[in-house]
Protein backbone atom coordinates (compact mmCIF):
# COMPACT_ATOMS: atom_id res chain seq x y z
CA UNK A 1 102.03 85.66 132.16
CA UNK A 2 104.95 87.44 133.36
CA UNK A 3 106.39 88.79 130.33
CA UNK A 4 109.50 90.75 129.40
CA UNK A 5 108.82 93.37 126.50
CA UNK A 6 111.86 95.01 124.85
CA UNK A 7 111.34 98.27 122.72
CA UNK A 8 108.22 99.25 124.53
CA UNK A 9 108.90 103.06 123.61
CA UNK A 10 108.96 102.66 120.00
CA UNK A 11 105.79 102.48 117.68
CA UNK A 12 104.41 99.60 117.84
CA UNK A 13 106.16 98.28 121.30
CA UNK A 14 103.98 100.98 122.82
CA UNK A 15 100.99 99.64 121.42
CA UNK A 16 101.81 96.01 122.63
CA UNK A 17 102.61 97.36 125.61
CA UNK A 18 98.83 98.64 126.27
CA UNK A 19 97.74 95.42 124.77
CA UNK A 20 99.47 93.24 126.94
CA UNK A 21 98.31 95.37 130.74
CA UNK A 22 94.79 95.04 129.30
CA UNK A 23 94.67 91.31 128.62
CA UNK A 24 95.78 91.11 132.15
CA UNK A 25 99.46 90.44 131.99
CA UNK A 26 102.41 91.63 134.20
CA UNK A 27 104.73 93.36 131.72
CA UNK A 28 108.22 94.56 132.25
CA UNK A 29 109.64 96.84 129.68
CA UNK A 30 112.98 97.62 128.28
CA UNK A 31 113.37 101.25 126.99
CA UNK A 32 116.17 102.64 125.56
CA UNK A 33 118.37 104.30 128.01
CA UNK A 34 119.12 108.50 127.81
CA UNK A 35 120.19 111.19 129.95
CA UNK A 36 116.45 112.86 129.61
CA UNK A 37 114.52 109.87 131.32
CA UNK A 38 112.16 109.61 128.51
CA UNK A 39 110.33 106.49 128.02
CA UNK A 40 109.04 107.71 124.62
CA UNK A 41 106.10 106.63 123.54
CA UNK A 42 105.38 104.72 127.33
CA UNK A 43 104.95 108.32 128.37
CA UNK A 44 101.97 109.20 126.08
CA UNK A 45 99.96 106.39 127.16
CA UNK A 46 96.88 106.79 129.54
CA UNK A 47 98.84 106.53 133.25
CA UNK A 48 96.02 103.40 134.48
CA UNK A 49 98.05 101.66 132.35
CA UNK A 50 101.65 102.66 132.20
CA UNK A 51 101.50 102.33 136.06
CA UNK A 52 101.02 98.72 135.82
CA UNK A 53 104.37 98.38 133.68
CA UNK A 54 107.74 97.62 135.34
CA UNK A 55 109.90 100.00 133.07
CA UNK A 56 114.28 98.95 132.62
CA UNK A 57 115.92 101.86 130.95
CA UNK A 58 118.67 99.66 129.33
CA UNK A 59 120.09 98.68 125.99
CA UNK A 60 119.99 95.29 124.45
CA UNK A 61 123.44 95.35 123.45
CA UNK A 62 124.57 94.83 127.12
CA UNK A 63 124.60 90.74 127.47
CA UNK A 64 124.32 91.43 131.33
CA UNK A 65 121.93 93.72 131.62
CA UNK A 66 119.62 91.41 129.59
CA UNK A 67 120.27 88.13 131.53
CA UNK A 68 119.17 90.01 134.72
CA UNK A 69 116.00 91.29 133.24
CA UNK A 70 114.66 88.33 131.58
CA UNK A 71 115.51 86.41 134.71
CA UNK A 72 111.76 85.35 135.93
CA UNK A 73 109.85 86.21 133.13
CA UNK A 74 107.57 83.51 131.45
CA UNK A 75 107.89 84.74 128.20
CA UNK A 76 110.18 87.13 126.06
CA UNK A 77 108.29 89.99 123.40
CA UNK A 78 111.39 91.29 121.53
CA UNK A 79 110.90 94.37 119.89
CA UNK A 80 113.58 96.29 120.04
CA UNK A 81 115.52 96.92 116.79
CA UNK A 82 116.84 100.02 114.67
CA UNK A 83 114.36 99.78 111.72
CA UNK A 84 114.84 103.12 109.65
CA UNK A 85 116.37 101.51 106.37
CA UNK A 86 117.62 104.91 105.43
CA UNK A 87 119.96 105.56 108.34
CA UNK A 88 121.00 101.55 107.50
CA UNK A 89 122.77 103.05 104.60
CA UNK A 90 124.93 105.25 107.41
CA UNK A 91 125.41 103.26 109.93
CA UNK A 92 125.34 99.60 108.75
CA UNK A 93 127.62 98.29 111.88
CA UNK A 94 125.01 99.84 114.13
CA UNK A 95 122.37 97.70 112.67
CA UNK A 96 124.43 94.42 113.05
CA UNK A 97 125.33 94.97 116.65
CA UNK A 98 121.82 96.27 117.75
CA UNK A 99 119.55 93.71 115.67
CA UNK A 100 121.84 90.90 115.71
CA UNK A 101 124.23 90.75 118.71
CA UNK A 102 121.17 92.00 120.61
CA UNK A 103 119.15 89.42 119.48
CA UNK A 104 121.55 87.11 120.56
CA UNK A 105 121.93 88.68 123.70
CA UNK A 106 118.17 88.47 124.21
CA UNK A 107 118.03 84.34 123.13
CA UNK A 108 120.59 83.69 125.67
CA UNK A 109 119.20 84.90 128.40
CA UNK A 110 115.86 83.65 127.59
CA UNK A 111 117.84 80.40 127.27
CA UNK A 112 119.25 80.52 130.93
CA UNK A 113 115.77 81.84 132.34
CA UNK A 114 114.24 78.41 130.38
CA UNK A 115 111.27 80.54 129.46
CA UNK A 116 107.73 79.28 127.74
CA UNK A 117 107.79 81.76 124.87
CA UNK A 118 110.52 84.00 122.76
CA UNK A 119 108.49 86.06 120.48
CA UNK A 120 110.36 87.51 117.90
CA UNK A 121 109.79 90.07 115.76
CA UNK A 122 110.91 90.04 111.66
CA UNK A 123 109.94 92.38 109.14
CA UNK A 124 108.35 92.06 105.51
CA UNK A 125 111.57 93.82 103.96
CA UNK A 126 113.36 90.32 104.50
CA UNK A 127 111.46 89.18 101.42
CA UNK A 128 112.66 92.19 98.95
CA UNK A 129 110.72 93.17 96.41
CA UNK A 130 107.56 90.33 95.27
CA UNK A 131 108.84 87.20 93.41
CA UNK A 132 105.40 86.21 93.76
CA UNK A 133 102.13 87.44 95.44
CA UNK A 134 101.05 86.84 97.74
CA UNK A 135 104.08 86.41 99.66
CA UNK A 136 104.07 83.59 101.73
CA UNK A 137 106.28 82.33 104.79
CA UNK A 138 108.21 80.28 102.41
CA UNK A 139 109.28 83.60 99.91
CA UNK A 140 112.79 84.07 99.24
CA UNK A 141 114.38 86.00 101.71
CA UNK A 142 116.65 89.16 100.34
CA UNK A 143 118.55 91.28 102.18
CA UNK A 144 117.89 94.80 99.79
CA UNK A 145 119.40 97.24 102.43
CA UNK A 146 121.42 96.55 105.65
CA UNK A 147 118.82 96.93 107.69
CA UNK A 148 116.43 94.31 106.22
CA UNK A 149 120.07 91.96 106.03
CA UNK A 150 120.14 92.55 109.95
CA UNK A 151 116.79 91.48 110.23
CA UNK A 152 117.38 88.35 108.26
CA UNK A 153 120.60 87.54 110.58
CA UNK A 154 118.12 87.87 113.29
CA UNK A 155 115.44 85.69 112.22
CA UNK A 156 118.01 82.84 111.19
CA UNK A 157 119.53 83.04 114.65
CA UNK A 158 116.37 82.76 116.60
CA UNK A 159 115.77 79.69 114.25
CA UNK A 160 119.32 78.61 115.46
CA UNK A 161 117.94 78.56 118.80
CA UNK A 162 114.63 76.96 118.13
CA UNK A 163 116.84 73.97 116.55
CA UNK A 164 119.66 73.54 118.73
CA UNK A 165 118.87 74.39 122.23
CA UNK A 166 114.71 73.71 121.66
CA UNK A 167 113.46 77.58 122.76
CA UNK A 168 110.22 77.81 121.97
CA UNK A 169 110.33 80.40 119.71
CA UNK A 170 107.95 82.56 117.49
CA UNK A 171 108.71 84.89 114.64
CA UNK A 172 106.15 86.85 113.45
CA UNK A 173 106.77 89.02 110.33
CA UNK A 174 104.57 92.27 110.22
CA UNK A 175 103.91 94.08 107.15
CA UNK A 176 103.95 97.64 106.83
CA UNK A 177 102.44 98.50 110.42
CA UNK A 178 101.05 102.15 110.87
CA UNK A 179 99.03 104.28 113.01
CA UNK A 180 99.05 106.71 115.64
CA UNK A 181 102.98 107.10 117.12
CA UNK A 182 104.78 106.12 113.97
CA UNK A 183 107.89 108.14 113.31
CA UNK A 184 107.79 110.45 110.98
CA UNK A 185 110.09 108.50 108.75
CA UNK A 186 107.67 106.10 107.42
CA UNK A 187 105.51 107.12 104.66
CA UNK A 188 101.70 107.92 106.08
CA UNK A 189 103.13 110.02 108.72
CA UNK A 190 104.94 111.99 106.42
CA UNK A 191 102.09 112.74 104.16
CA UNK A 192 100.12 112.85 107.30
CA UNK A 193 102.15 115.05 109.17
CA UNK A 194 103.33 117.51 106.04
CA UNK A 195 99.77 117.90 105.14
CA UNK A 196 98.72 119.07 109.12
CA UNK A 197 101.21 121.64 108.83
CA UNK A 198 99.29 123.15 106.25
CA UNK A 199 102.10 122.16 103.17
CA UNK A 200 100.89 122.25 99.87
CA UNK A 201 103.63 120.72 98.25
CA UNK A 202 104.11 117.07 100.09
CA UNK A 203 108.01 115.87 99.28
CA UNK A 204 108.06 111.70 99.05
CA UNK A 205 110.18 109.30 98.09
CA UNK A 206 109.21 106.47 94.81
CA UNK A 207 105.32 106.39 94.19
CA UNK A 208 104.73 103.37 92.27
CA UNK A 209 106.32 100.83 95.15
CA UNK A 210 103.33 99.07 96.61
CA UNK A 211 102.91 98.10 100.52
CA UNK A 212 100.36 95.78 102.84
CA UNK A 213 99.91 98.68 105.32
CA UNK A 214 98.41 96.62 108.39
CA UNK A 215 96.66 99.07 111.23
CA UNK A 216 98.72 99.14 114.27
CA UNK A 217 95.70 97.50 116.71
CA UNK A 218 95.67 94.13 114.28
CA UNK A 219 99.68 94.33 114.44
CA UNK A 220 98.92 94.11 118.74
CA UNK A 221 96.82 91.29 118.52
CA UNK A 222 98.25 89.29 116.74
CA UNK A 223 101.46 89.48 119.09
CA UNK A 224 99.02 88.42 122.09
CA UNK A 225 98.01 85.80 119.70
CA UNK A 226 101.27 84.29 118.97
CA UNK A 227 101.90 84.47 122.54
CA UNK A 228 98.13 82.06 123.52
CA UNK A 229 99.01 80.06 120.76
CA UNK A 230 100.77 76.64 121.13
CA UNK A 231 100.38 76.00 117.50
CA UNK A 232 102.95 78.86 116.76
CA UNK A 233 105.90 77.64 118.43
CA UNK A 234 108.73 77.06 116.07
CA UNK A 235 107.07 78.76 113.23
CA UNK A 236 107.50 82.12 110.93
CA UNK A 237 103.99 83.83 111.01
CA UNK A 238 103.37 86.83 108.34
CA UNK A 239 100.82 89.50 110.10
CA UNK A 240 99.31 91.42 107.33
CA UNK A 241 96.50 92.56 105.93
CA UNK A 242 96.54 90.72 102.46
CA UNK A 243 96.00 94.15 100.57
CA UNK A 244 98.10 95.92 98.19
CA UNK A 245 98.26 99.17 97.56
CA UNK A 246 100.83 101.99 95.78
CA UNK A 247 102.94 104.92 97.63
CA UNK A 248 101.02 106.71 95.10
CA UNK A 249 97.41 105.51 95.89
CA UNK A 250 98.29 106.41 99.76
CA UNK A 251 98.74 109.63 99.03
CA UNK A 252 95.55 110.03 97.27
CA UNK A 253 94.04 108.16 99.84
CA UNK A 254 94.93 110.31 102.98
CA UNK A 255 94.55 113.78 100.89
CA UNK A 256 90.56 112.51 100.31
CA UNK A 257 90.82 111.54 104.62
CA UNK A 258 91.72 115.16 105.11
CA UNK A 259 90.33 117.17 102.59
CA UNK A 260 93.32 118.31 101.27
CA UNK A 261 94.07 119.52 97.82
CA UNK A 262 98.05 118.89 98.23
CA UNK A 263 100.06 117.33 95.56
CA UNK A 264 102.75 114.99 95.56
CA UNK A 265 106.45 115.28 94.79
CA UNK A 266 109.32 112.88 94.45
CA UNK A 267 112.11 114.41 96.55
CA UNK A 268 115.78 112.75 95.56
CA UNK A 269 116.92 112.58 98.87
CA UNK A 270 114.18 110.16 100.14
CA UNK A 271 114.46 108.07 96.96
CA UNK A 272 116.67 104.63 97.79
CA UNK A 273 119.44 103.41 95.95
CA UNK A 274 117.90 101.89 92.77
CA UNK A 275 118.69 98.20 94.03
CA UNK A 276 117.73 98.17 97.44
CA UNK A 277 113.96 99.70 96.32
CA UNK A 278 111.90 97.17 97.58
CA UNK A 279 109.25 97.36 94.78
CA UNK A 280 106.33 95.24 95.98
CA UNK A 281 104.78 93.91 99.36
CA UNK A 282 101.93 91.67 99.51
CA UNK A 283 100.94 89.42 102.45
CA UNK A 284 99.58 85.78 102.81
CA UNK A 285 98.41 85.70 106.11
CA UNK A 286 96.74 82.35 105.83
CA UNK A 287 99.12 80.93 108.41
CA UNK A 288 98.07 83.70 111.39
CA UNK A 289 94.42 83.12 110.64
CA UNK A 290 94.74 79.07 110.73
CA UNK A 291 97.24 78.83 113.69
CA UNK A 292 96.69 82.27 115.20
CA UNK A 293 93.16 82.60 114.66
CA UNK A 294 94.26 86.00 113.85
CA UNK A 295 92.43 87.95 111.10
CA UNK A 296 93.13 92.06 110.42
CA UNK A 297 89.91 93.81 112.10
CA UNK A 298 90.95 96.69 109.30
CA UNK A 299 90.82 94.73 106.21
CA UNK A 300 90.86 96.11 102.75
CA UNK A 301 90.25 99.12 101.16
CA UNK A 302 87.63 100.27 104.18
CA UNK A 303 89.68 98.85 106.28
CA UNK A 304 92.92 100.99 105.56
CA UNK A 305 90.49 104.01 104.82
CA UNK A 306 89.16 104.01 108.12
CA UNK A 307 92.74 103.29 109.78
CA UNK A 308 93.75 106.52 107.90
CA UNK A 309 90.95 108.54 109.31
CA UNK A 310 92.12 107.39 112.91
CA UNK A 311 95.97 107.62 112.43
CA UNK A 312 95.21 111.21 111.14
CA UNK A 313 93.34 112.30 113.68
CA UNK A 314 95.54 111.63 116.12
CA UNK A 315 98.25 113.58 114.43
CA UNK A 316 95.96 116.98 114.02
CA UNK A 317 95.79 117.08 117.13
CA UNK A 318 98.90 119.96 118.08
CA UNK A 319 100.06 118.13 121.00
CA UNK A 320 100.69 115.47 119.17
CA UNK A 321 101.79 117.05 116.10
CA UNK A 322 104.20 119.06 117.68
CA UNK A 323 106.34 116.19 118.07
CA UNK A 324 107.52 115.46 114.73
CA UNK A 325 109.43 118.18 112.55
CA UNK A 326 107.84 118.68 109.31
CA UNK A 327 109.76 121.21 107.91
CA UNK A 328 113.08 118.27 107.98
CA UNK A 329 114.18 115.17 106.38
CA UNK A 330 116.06 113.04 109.09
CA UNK A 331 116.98 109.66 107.69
């Protein structure tokens, strides 16, 4: 298919981006535009590839800009969104404009170019913390920071779409992606990343939330499958791995990966307000494996173990490390 994928420099867009060449698809890729013509994390990936990707330096705030680059595509991935929940807290307006009005921007162009597929992509902080577990497609949705409250604006107006103009849309909800490439903001690349640099003394935020960490290669797939799958049109899909573990119990985890004696400690300034805390995250994923015929490759506790090993070796390396600042907290 010819496919448009927006926020193809970020974590996981990168990923989907490598996913997509190899299953033999003609991508075009929005990046984010700056004056350094980086394409972030496009420009780490192995050049057989990347040179088979049409690459937009753009914004998806600009309505015009969007209608011209969807125009021909079969089939919208939309990535693109400011996720770090603590810089929500800073910039709220920043969060409505980029993950709503873009999303909007994004539904009407995919709208005019009447395409086959608008894949978009929620998160598993809509839910807030566990009413119940697991959590299902049908959880409450709360919106516990402004970033997660963006997200939910999001979802509801791709629904919008789906139920008044008849896009065939897709929402998938990932939980707690990581691997290789994650910013340094999220939690296993900071313990990852602190503990590389040789730090004895690894500064976190609350220990006792749990997560459904979900290896970034499942996270992939199970875009490519929404996008093969008729079944999923019109539907919210949860991709996780349907294992729950603590902030805590990470740790511990990747300090036995790398053979480190660190400790952990709880620094204030990561710590959220005590409302917004999303306490516990624990996926269903029922619905990907019956109409995705998607199942996590690294499922539980092996699973995550080995997804550790390979998300810190890639950060060991000094190349790679070199890219994140361990000695800062950036929200």
């Amino acid at each position: 298919m010819k496919v448009l994928l927006t926020g193809a420099d970020g974590f996981i867009g990168s990923h989907l981006a490598e996913q997509l060449v190899r299953e033999g698809h003609e991508v075009r890729a929005i990046v984010i535009y700056n004056s350094l013509d980086s394409w972030g994390w496009l420009d780490t990936i192995p050049k057989d590839l990347s040179s088979q990707i049409e690459v937009i330096p753009g914004d998806i705030r600009d309505p015009a800009l969007m209608m011209s680059t969807v125009s021909g595509r079969d089939a919208v991935l939309h990535l693109a969104a400011l996720i770090a929940i603590p810089y929500s807290y800073v910039a709220p307006d920043l969060y409505v404009q980029t993950n709503v009005q873009g999303t909007l921007n994004l539904l009407n162009a995919a709208r005019a170019a009447d395409v086959s597929r608008f894949i978009h992509t929620s998160t598993s902080e809509v839910y807030g913390t566990a009413r119940y577990v697991p959590m299902d497609e049908g959880h409450p949705l709360q919106g516990q920071s402004p970033y997660s409250a963006s997200k939910i604006g999001a979802d509801q107006m791709v629904n919008s779409f789906f139920t008044s103009f008849q896009l065939p849309t897709v929402i998938v909800r990932p939980f707690n992606t990581f691997g290789p490439r994650q910013s340094a903001r999220a939690v296993i690349p900071t313990v990852i990343s602190q503990i590389a640099a040789g730090k004895k003394q690894i500064q976190l935020g609350a220990l006792t939330p749990t997560r459904d960490f979900t290896y970034v290669s499942d996270t992939a797939k199970g875009f490519t499958a929404a996008l093969r799958s008729d079944n999923s049109i019109g539907e919210v899909i949860n991709l996780g791995a349907g294992f729950e573990v603590s902030i805590g119990e990470t740790f511990a985890a990747i300090a036995e990966v790398m053979g480190s004696d660190a400790v952990a400690t709880e620094d204030p300034q990561r710590l959220r307000p005590e409302n917004s805390e999303v306490e516990r995250l624990y996926s269903d994923n029922s619905k990907a494996r019956e109409l995705l015929d998607w199942s996590p490759e690294f499922a539980g506790l092996d699973g995550f173990r080995d997804g550790l090993r390979r998300t810190a070796e890639w950060f060991v390396d000094p190349v790679n490390l070199s890219r994140y600042r361990t000695d800062a907290y950036t929200v």
